[in-house]
Protein backbone atom coordinates (compact mmCIF):
# COMPACT_ATOMS: atom_id res chain seq x y z
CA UNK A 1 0.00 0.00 0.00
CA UNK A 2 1.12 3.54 -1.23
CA UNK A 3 1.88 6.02 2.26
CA UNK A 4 2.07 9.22 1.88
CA UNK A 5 4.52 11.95 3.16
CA UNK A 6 2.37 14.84 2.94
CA UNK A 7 3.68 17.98 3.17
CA UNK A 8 2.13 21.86 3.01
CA UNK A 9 3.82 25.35 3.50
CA UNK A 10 2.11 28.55 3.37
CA UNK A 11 3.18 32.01 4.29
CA UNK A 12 0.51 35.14 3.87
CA UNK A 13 2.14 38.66 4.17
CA UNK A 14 -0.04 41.73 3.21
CA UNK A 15 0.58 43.96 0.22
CA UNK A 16 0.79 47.57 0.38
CA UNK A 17 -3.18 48.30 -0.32
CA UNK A 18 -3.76 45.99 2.88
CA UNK A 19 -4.77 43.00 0.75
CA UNK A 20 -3.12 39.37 2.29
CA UNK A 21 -1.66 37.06 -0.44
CA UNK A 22 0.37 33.95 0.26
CA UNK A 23 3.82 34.97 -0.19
CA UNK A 24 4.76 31.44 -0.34
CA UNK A 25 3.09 28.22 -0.67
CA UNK A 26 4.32 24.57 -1.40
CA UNK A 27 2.27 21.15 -1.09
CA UNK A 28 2.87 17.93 -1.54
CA UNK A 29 0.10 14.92 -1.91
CA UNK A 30 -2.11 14.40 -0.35
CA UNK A 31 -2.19 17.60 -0.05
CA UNK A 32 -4.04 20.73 -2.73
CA UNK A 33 -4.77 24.32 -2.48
CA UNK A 34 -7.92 25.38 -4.23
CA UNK A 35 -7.84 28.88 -5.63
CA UNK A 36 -7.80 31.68 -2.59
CA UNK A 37 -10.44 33.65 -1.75
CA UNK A 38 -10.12 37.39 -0.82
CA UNK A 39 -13.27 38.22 1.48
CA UNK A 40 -13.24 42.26 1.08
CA UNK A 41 -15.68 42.77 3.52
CA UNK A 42 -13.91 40.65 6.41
CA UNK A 43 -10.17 41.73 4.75
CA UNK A 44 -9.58 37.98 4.71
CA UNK A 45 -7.70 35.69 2.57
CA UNK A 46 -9.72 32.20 2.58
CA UNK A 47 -7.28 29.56 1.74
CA UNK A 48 -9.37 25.45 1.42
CA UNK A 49 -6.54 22.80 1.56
CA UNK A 50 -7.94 19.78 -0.11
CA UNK A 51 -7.49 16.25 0.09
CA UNK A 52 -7.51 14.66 -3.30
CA UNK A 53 -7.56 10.84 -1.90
CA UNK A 54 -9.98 8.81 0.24
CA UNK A 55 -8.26 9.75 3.69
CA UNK A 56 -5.66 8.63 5.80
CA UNK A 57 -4.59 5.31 5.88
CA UNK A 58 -1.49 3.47 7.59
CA UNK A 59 2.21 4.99 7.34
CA UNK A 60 0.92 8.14 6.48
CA UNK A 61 3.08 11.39 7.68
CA UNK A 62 1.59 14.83 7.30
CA UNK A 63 3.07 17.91 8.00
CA UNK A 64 1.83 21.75 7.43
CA UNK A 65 3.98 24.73 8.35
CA UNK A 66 1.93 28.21 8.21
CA UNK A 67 3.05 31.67 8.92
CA UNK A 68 1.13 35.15 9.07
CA UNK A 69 2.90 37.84 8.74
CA UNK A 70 2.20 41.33 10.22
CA UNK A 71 -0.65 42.61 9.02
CA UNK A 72 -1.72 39.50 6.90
CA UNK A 73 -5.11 37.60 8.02
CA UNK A 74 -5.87 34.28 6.35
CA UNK A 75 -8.69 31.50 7.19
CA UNK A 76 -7.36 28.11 6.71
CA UNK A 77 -10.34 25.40 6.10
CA UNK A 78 -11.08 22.20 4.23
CA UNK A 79 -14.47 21.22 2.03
CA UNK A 80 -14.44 17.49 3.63
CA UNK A 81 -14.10 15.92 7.05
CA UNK A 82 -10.58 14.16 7.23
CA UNK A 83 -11.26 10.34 7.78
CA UNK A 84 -8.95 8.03 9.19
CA UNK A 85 -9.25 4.41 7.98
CA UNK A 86 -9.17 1.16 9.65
CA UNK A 87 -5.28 0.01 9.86
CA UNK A 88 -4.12 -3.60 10.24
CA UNK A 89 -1.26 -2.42 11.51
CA UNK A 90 0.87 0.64 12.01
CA UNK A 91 -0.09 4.26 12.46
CA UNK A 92 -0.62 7.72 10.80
CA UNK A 93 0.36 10.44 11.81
CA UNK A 94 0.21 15.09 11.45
CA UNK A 95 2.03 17.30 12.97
CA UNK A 96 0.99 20.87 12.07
CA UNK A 97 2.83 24.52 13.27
CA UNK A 98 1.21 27.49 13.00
CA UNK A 99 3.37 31.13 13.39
CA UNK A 100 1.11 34.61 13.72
CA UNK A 101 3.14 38.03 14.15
CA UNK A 102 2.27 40.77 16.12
CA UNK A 103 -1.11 42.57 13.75
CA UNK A 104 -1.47 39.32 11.84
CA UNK A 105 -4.55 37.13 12.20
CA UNK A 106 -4.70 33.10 11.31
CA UNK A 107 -7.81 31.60 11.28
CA UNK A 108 -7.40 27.20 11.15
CA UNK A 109 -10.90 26.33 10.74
CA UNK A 110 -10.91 22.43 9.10
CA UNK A 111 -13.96 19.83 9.04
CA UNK A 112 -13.98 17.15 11.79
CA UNK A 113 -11.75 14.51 12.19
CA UNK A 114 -13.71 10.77 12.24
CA UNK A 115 -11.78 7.94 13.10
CA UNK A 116 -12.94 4.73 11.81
CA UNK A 117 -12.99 1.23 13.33
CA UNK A 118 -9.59 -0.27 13.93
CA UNK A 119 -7.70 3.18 13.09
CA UNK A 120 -4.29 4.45 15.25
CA UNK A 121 -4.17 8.34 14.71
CA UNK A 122 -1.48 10.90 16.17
CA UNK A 123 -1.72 14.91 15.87
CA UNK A 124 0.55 17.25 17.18
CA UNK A 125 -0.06 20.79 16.81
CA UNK A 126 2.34 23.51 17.41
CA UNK A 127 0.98 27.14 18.07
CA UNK A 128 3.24 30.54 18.39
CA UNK A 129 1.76 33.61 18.20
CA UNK A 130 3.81 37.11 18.54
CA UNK A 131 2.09 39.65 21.27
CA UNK A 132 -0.42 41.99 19.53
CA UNK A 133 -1.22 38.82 16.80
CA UNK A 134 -4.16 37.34 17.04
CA UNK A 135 -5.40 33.78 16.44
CA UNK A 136 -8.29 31.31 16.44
CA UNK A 137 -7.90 27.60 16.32
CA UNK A 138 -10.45 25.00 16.08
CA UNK A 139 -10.53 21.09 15.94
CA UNK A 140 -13.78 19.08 15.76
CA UNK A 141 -13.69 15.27 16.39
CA UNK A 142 -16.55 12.83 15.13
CA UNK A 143 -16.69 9.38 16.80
CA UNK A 144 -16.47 7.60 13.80
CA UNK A 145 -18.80 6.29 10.92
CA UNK A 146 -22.19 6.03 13.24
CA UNK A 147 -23.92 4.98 10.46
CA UNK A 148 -21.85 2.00 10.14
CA UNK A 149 -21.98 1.09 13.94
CA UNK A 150 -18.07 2.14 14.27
CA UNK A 151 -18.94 4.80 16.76
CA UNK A 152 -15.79 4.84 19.42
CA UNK A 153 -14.18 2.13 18.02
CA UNK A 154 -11.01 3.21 16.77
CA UNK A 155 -7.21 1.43 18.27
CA UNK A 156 -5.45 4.79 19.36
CA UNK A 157 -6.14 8.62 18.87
CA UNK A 158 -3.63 11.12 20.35
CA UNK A 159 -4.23 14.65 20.12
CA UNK A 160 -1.43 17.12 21.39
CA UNK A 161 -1.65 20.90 21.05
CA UNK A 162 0.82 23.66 22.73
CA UNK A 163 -0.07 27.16 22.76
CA UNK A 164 2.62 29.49 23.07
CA UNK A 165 2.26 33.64 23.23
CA UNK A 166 5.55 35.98 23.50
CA UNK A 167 7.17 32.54 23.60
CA UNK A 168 5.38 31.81 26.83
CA UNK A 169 3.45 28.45 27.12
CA UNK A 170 -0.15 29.22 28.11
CA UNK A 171 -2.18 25.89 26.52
CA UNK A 172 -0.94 22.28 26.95
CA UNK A 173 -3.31 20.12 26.16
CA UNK A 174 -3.12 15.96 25.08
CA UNK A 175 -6.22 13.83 24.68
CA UNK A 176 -5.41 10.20 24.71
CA UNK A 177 -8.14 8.18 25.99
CA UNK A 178 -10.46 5.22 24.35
CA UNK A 179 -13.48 5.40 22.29
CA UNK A 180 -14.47 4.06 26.13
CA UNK A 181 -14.03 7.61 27.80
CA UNK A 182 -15.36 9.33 25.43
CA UNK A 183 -18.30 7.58 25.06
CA UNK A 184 -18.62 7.88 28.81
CA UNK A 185 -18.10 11.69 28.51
CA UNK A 186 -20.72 12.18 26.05
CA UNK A 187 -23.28 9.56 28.27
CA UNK A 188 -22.61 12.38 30.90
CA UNK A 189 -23.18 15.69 28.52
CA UNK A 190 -26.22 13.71 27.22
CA UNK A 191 -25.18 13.68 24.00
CA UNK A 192 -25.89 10.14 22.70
CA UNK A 193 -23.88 7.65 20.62
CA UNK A 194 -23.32 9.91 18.00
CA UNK A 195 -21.77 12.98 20.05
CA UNK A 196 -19.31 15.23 18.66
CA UNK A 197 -16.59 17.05 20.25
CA UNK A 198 -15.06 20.76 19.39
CA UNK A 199 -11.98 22.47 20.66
CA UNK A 200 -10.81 25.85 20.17
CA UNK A 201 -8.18 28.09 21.32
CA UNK A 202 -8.83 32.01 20.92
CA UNK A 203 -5.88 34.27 21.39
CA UNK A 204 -5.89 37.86 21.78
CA UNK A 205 -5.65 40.47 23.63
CA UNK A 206 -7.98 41.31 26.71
CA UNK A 207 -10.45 44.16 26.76
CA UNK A 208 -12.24 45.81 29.18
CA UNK A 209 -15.62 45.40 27.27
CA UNK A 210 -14.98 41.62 26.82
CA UNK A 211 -17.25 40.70 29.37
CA UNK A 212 -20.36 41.17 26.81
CA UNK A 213 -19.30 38.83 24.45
CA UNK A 214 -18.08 36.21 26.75
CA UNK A 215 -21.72 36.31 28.09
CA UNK A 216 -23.26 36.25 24.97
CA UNK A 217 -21.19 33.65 24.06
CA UNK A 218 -21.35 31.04 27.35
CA UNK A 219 -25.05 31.83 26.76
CA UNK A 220 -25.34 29.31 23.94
CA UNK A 221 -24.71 26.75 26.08
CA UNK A 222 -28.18 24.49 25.83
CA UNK A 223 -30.43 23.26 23.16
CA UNK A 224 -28.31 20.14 23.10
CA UNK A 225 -25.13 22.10 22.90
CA UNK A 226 -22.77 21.45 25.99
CA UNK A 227 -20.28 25.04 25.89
CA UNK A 228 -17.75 26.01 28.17
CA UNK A 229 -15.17 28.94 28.25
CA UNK A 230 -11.66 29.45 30.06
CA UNK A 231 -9.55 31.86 30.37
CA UNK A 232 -6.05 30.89 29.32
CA UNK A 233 -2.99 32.41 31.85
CA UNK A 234 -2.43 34.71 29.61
CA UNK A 235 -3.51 35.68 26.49
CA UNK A 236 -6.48 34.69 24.97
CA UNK A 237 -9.43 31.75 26.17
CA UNK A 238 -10.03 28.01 25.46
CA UNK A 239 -13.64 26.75 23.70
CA UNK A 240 -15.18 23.69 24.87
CA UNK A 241 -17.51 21.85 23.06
CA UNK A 242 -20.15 18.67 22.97
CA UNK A 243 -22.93 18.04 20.90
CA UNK A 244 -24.89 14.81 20.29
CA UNK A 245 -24.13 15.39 16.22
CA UNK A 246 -21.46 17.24 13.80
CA UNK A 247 -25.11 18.97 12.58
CA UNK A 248 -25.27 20.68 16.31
CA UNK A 249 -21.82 20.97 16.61
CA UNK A 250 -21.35 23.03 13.23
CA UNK A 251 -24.01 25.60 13.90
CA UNK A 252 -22.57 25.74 17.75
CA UNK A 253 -19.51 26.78 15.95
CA UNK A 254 -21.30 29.01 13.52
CA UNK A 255 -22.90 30.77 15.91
CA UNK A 256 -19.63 30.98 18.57
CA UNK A 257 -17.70 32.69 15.13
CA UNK A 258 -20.89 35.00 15.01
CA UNK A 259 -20.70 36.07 18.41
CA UNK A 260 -16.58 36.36 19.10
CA UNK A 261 -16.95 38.63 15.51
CA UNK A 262 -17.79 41.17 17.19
CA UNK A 263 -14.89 41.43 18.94
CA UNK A 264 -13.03 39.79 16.59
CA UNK A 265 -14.42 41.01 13.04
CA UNK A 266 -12.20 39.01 10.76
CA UNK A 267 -14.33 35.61 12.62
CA UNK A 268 -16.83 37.55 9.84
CA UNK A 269 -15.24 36.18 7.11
CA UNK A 270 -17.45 33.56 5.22
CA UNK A 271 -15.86 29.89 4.84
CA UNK A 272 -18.10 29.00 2.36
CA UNK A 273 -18.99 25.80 3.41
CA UNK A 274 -20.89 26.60 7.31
């Protein structure tokens, strides 16, 4: 079986009328940039990475490198959830580093991640952002093809994410744990066999008016939707979501990137795909 050693590179500076253009870009299967998007309204470059094959199978190495310069802003997203196939034996494996400057904004906003039956999985994701850049992150995680009766069933799934701002850690994070856990997780959120699980990091800097969209925001907590905020050390916050399908989960997102935009205005830019 073919295994892939996937690799991407993007860099987005921004010209001198303010626009954001990738300075630099390089990919290698299975990965594929479809065309960018300027969004003049959000002053956002919208960049969909696509994955040409069926998914990720065994022996698979993927690695992204992406870098926002000052006064840049790009949105990173995919048209497809990434699936992760059943492997007899060995593992796959992405390790992914983002870099924001000080007045740049990056934006990683991919479909979930569904692990089917029998699959071993590893992610490690690398954040630095420069104080006075700004940043939001999010990862979504299906339990697996529900349809299909594969729900928690995967061999091994290891997520790993480090947050660092001014070089300073603030977010260290690793979710290792069985389809087992999780399942018992979502039993207690009351989110069914087919719950779904979001993650995202939001850094930038603290205002005193920030209380009124961190309200607005905890406040869509309900309605199946299980939503919890943090503040990190220093920084920026940490997202927290459950929801008994990816159909809930998306418009909990959707509506979270509605609500931080108004603090955050380039969260207005439109993936084309929500």
């Amino acid at each position: 079986m073919a295994e892939f050693n996937g690799q991407l590179a993007l860099r987005a500076e921004a010209r001198a009328d303010g626009r954001t253009v990738l300075a630099a870009q390089s990919f290698r299967a299975p990965y594929h940039l479809s065309k960018p998007y300027w969004d003049e309204d959000a002053r956002t470059l919208l960049v969909q990475v696509v994955n040409p094959t069926a998914g990720i199978l065994s022996g698979d190495r993927l690695e992204s490198e992406i870098a926002v310069a000052a006064g840049a802003a790009l949105l990173v997203t995919a048209p497809s959830a990434s699936r992760v196939f059943k492997m007899n034996e060995g593992t796959a494996e992405c390790r992914q580093h983002f870099v924001v400057a000080k007045d740049g904004w990056l934006e990683m906003m991919p479909e979930p991640l569904v692990p089917h039956r029998g699959s071993s999985y590893r992610q490690v994701t690398r954040i630095e952002v420069e104080p006075g850049g700004e940043l939001f992150f999010a990862d979504q995680l299906m339990p697996g093809r529900v349809g299909h009766g594969e729900a928690w069933e995967w061999t091994r799934l290891c997520l790993e994410l480090e947050v660092r701002v001014g070089g300073e850690l603030v977010l260290r994070e690793r979710l290792q744990q069985s389809g087992a856990d999780l399942r018992a997780l979502a039993e207690l959120a009351g989110s069914g066999p087919g719950a779904c699980f979001g993650n995202a990091v939001l850094i930038g800097e603290e205002r005193p008016d920030d209380a009124s969209w961190q309200k607005a925001l905890v406040a869509l907590h309900g309605n199946g939707l299980w939503l919890g905020l943090s503040r990190l050390r220093q920084g920026g916050w940490s997202l927290k979501l459950v929801a008994p399908d990816s159909v809930r989960l998306r418009q909990g997102l959707r509506e979270a990137r509605q609500v931080l935009a108004t603090r955050f205005p380039r969260l207005a830019c439109d993936p084309r795909k929500l």
